[in-house]
N, C-alpha and C. Protein backbone atom coordinates (compact mmCIF):
# COMPACT_ATOMS: atom_id res chain seq x y z
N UNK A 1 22.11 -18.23 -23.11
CA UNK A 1 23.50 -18.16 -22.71
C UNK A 1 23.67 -18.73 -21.29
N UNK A 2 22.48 -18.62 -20.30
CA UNK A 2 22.66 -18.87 -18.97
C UNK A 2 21.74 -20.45 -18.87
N UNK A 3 21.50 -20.29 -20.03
CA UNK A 3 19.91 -21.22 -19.69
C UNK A 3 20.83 -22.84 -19.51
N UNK A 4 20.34 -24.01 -18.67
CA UNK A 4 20.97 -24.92 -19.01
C UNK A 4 20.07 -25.83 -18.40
N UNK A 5 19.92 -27.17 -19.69
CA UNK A 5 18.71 -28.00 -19.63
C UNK A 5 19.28 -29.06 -19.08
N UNK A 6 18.25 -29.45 -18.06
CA UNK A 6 18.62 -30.74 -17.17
C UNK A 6 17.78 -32.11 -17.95
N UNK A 7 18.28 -32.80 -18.78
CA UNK A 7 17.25 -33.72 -19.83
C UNK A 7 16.97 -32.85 -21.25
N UNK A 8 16.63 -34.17 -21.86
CA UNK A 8 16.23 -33.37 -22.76
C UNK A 8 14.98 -32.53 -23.21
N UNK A 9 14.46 -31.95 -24.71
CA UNK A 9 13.41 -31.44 -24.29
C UNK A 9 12.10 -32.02 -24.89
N UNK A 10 12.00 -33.02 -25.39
CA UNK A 10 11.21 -33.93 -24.80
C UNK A 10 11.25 -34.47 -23.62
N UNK A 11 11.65 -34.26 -22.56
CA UNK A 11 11.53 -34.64 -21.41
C UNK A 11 11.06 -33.73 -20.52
N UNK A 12 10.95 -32.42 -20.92
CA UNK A 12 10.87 -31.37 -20.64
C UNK A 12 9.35 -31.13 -20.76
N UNK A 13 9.03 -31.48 -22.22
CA UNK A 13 7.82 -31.39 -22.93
C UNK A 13 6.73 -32.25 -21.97
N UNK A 14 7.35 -33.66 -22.00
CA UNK A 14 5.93 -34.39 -21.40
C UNK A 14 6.07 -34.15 -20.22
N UNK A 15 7.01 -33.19 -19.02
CA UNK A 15 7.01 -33.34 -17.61
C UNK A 15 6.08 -32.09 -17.71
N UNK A 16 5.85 -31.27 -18.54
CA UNK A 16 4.96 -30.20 -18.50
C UNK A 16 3.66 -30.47 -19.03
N UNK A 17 3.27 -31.42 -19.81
CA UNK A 17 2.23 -31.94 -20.24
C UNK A 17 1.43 -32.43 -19.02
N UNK A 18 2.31 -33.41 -18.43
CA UNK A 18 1.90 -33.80 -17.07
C UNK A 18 1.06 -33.04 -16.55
N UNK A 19 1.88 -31.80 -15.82
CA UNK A 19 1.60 -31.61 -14.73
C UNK A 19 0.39 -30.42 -15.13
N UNK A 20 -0.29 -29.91 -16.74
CA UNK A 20 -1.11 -29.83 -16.68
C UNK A 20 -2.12 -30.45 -16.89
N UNK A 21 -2.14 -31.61 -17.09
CA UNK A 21 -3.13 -32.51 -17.43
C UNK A 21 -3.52 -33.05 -15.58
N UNK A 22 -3.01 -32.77 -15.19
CA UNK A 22 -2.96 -33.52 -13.63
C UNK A 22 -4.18 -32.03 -13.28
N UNK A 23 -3.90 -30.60 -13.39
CA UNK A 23 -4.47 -29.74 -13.34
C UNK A 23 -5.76 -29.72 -14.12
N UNK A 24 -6.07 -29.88 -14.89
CA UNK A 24 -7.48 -29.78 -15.65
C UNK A 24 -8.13 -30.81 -15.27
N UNK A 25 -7.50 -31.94 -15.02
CA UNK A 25 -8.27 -32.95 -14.41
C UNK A 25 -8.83 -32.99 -13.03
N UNK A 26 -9.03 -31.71 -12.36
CA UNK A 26 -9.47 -32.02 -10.58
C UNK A 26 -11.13 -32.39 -10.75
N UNK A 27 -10.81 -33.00 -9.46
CA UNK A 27 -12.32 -33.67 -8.75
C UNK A 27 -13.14 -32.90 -8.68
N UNK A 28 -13.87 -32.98 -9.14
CA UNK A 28 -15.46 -32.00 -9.13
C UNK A 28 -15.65 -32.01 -7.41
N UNK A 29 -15.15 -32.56 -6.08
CA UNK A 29 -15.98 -32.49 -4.61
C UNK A 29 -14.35 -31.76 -4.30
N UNK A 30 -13.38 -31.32 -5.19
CA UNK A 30 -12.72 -30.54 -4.63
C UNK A 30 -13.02 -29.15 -4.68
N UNK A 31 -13.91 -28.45 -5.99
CA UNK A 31 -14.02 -27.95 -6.12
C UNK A 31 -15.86 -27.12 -5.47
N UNK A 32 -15.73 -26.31 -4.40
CA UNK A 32 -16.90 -26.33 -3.78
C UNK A 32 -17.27 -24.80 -3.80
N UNK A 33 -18.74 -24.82 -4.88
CA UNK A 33 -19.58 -23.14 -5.43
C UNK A 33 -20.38 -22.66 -4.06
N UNK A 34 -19.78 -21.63 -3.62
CA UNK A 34 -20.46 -21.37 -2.17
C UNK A 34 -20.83 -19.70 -2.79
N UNK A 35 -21.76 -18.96 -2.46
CA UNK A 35 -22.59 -18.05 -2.32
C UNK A 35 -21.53 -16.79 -1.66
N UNK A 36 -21.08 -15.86 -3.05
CA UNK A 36 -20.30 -14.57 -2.25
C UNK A 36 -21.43 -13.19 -2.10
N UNK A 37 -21.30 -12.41 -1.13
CA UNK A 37 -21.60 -11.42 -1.35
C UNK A 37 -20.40 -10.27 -1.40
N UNK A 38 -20.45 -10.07 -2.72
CA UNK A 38 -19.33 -9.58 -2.99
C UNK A 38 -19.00 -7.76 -2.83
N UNK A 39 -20.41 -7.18 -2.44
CA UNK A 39 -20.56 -6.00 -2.23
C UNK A 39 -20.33 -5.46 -0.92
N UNK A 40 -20.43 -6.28 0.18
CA UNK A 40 -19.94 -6.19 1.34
C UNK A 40 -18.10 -6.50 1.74
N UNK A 41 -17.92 -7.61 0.51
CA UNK A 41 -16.39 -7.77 1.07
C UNK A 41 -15.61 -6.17 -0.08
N UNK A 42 -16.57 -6.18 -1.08
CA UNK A 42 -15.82 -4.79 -1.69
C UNK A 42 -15.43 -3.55 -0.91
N UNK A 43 -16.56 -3.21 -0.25
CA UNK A 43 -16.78 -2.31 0.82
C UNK A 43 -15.79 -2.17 1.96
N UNK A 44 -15.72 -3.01 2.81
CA UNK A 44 -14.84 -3.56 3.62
C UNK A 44 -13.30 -3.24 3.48
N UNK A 45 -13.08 -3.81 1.91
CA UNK A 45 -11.66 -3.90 1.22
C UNK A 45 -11.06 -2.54 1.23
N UNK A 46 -12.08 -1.73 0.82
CA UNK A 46 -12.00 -0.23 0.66
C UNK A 46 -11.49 0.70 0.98
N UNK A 47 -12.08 0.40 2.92
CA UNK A 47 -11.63 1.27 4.22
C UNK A 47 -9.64 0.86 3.69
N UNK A 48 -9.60 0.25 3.23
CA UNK A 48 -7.92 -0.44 3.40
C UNK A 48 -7.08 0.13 2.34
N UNK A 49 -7.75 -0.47 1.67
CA UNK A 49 -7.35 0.77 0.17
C UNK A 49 -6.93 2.45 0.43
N UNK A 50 -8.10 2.76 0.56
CA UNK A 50 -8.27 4.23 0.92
C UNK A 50 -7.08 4.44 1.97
N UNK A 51 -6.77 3.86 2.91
CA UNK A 51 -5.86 4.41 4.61
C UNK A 51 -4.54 3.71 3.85
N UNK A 52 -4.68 3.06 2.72
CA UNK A 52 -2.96 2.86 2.55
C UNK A 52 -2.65 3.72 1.13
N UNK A 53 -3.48 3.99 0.44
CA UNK A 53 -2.81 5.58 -0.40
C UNK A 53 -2.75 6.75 0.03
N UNK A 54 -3.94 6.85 1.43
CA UNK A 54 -3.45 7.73 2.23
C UNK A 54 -2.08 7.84 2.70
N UNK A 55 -1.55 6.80 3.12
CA UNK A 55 -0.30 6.63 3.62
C UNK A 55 1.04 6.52 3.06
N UNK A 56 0.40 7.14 1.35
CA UNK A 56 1.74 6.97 0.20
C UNK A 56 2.19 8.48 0.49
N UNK A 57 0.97 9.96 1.08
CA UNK A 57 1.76 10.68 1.37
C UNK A 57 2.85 10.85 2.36
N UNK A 58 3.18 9.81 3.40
CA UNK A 58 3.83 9.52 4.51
C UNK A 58 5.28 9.59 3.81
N UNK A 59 5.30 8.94 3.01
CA UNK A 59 6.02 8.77 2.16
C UNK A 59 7.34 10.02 1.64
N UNK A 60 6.24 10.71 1.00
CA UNK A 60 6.36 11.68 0.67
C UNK A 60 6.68 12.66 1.61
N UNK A 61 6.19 13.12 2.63
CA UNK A 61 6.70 13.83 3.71
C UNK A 61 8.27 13.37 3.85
N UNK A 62 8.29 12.24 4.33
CA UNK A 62 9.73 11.88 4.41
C UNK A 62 11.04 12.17 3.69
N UNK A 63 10.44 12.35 2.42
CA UNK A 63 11.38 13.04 1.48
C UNK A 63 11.54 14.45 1.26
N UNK A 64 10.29 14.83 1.93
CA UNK A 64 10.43 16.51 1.91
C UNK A 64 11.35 17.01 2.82
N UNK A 65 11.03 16.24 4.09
CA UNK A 65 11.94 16.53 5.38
C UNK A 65 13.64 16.18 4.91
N UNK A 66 13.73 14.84 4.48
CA UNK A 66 15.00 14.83 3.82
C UNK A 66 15.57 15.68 2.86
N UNK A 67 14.79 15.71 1.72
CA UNK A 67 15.44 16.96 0.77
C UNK A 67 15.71 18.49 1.51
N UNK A 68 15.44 18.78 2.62
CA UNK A 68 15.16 20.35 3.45
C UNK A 68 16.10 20.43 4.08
N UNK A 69 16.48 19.26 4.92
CA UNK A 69 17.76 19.18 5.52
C UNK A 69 19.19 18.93 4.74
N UNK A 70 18.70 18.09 3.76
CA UNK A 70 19.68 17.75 2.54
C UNK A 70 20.32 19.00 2.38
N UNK A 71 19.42 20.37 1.66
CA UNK A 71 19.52 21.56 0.89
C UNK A 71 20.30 22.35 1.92
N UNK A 72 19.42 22.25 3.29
CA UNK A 72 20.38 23.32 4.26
C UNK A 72 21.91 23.08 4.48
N UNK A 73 21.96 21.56 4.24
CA UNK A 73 23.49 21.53 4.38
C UNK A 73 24.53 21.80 3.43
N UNK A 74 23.93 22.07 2.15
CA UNK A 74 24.93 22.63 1.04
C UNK A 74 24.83 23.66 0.80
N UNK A 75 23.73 24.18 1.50
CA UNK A 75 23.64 26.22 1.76
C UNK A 75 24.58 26.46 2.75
N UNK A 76 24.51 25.73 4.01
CA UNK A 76 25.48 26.23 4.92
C UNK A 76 27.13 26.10 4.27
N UNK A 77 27.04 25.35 3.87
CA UNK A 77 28.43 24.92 3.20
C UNK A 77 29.11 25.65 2.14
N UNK A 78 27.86 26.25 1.62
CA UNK A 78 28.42 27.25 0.36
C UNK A 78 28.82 28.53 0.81
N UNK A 79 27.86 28.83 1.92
CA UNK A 79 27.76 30.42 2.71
C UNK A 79 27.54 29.73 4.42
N UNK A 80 28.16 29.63 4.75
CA UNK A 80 28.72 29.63 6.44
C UNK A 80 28.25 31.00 7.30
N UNK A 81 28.54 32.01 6.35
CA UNK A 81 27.97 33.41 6.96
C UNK A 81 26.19 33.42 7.60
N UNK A 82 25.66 32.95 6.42
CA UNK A 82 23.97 32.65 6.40
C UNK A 82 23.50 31.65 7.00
N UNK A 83 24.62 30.78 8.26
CA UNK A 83 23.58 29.48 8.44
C UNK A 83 22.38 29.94 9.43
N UNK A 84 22.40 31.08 10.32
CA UNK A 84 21.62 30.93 10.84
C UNK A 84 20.07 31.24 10.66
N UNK A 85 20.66 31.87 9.83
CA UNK A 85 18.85 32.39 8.76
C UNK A 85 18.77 31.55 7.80
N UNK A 86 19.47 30.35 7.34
CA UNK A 86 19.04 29.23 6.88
C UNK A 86 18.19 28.01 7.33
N UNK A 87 18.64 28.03 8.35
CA UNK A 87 18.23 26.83 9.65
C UNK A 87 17.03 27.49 10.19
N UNK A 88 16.64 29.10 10.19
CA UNK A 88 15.32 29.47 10.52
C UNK A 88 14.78 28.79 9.56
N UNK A 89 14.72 29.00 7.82
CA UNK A 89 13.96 28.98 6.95
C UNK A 89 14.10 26.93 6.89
N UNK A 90 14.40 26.41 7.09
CA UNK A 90 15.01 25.20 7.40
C UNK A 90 13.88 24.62 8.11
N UNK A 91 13.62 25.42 9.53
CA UNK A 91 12.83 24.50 10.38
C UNK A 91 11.47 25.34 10.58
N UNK A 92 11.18 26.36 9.63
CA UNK A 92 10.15 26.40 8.37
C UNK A 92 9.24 25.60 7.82
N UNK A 93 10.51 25.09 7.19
CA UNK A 93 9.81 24.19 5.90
C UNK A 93 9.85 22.79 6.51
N UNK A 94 10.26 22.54 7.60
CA UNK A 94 10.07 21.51 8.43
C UNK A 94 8.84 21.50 8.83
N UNK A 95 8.52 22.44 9.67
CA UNK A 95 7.39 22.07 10.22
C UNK A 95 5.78 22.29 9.39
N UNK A 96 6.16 23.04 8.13
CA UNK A 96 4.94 23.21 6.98
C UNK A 96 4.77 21.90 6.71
N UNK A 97 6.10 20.94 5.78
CA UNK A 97 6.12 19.51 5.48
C UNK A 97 5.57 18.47 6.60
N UNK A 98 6.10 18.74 8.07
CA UNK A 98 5.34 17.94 8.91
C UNK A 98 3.97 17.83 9.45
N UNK A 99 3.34 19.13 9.18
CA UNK A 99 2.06 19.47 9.21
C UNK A 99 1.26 18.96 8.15
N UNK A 100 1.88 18.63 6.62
CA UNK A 100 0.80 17.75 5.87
C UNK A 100 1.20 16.50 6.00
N UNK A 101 1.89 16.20 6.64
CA UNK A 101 2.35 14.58 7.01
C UNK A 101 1.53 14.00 8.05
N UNK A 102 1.38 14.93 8.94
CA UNK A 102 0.02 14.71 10.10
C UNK A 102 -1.78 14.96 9.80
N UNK A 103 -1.63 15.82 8.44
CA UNK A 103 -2.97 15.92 7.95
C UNK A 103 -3.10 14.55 6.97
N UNK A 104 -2.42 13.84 6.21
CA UNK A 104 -2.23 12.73 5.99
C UNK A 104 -2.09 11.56 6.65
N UNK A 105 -1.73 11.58 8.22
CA UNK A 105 -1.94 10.52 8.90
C UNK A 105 -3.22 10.35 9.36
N UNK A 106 -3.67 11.81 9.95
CA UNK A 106 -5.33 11.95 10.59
C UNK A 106 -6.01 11.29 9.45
N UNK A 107 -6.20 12.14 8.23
CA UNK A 107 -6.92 11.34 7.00
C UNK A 107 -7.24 9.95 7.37
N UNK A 108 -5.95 9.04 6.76
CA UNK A 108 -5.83 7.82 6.75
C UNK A 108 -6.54 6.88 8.30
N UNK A 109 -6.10 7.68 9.11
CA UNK A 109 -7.08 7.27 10.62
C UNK A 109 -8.94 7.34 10.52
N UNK A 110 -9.06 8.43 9.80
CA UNK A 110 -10.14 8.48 9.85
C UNK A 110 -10.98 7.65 8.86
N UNK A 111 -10.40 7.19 7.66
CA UNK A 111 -10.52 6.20 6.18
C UNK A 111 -10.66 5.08 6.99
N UNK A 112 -9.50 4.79 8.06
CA UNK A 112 -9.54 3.18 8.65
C UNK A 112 -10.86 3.04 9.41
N UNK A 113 -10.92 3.76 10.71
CA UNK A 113 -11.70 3.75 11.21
C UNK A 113 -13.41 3.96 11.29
N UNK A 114 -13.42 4.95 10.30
CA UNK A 114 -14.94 5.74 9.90
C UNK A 114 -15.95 4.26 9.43
């Protein structure tokens, strides 16, 4: 419905023929077999891996802190009487959520660095 051909499709056909035949055909001195050790760059890769799923709980904290503040404001809103023993339990659960957000950053520091 959206599609719209510039030529026809034989023209289409051999401009794609082309351009893999241009591809299967490379120069053997372009192509140069050099010696990996691939257990050292695995290793390496790792430390990186590891400190950035560490850092998917970061993530996650962020939304805890958001959903907490989110919630307090439609508690206060429902009951006005209770905000202030809401906003205790509020900055509560703030600082529980920010405390595994920092045990998740240390982690990930220590994954990078170690």
């Amino acid at each position: 419905q959206f599609l719209y051909f510039i030529g026809s499709p034989r023209m289409m056909r051999r401009a794609c023929t082309r351009a893999t035949t241009r591809a299967l055909v490379a120069p053997a001195a372009a192509v140069a077999v050099r010696p990996a050790s691939t257990v050292a760059i695995s290793v390496q890769g790792l430390h990186f891996v590891g400190t950035g799923l560490a850092a998917i709980a970061l993530a996650g904290v962020g939304l805890g802190i958001g959903t907490i503040f989110g919630n307090l404001l439609v508690a206060c809103a429902r009951q006005p009487n209770l905000t202030r023993m809401l906003f205790n339990y509020a900055i509560l659960g703030f600082a529980l959520t920010e405390a595994i957000g920092l045990f998740a950053l240390m982690l990930a520091f220590l994954m990078l660095f170690s």
